[in-house]
Protein backbone atom coordinates (compact mmCIF):
# COMPACT_ATOMS: atom_id res chain seq x y z
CA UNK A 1 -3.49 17.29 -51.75
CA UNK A 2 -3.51 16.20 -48.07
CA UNK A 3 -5.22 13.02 -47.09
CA UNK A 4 -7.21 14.91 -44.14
CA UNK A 5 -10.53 13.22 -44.39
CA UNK A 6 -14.25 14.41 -42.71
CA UNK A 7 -13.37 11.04 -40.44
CA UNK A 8 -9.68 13.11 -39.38
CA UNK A 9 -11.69 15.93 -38.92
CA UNK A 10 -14.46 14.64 -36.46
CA UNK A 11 -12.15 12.77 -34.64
CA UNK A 12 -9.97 16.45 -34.26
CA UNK A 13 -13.35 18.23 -33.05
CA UNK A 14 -14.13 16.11 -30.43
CA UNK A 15 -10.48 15.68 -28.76
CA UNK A 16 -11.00 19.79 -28.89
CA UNK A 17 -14.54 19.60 -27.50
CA UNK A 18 -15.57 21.81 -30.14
CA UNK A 19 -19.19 22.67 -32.06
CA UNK A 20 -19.77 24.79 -34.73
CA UNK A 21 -22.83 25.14 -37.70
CA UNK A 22 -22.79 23.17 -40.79
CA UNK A 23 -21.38 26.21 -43.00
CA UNK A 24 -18.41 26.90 -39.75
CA UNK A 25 -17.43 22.95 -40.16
CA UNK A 26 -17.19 23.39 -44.00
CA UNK A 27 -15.08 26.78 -43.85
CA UNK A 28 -12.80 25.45 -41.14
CA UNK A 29 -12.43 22.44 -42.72
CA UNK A 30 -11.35 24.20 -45.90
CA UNK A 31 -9.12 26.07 -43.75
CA UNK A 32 -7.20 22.93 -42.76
CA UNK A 33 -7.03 21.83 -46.18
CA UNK A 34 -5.18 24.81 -47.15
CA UNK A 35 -2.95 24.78 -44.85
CA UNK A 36 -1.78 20.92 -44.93
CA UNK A 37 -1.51 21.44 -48.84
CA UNK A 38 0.93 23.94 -48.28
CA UNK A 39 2.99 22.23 -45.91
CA UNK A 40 2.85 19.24 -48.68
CA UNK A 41 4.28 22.05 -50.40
CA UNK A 42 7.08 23.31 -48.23
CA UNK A 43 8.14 19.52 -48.48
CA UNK A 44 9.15 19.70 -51.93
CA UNK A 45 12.00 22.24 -51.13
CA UNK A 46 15.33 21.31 -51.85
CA UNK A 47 17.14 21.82 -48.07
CA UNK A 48 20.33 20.24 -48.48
CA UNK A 49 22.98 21.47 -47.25
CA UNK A 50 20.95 24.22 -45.43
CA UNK A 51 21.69 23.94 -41.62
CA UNK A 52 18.89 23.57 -39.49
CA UNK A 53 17.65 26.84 -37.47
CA UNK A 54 16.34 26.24 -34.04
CA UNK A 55 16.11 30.02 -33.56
CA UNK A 56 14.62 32.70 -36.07
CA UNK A 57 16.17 35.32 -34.42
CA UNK A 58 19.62 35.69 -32.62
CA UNK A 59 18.18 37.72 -29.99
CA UNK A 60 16.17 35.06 -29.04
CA UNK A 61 19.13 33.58 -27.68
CA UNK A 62 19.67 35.11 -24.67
CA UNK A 63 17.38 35.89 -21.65
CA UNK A 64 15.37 38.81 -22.03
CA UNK A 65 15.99 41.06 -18.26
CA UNK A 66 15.33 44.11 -16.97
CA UNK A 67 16.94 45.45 -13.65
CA UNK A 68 15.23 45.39 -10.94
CA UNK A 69 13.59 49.04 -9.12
CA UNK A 70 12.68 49.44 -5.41
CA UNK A 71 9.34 51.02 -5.48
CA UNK A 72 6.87 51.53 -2.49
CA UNK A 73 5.16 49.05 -0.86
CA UNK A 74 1.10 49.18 -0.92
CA UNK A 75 -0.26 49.91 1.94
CA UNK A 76 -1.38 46.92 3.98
CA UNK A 77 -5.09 47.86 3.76
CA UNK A 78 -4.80 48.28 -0.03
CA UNK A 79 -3.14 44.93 -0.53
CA UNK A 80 -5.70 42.98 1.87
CA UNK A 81 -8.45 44.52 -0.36
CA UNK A 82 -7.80 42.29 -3.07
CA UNK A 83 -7.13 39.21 -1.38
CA UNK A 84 -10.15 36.98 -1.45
CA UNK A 85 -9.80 35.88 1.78
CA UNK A 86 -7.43 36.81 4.99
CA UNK A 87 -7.32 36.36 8.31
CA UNK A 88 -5.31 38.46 10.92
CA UNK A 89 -3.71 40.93 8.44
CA UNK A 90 -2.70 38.31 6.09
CA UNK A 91 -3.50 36.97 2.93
CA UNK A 92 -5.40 32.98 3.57
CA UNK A 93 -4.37 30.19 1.12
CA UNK A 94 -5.80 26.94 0.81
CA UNK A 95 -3.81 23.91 2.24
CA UNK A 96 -0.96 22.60 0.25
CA UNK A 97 -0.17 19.78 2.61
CA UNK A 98 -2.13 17.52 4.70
CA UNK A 99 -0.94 16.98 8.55
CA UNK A 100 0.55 13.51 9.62
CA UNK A 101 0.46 11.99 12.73
């Protein structure tokens, strides 16, 4: 089995930030168990001379497009409406860059 001890654990909850009840900590950390047992597991598989896969599928290969279809603009109203703020017909964004002298 995995050496993923209560001290591994704790120290994994609070880089998270996370809380949870007695019986959550005890299912989760079961949970974990599980799962780093069977990766233990995956390691005893014979790979050689398997070539490594960086992609599951081949279509992940290329860029995923669509073209591209002129629609109508929103009115200018409608688009100011969601804007949180605006001034003079336009959208307001805070400052990106501060002025030199």
């Amino acid at each position: 089995m995995s050496n993923f001890h209560d001290s591994d654990f704790e120290h994994l909850r609070k880089l998270c930030r996370l809380g949870f009840s007695p019986e959550e900590k005890a299912a989760i950390f079961e949970s974990i168990q599980k799962v780093l047992g069977y990766v233990e597991q995956l390691g005893e598989v014979n790979t050689e001379g398997v070539a490594s896969c960086n992609f599951v599928l081949r279509s992940m290969l290329k860029n995923q497009t669509r073209d591209d279809v002129i629609k109508e603009l929103l009115p200018r109203d409608q688009f100011l409406s969601n804007a949180p703020e605006q001034i003079g017909g336009m959208v307001r964004v805070p400052s990106v860059m501060k002025a030199t002298e």
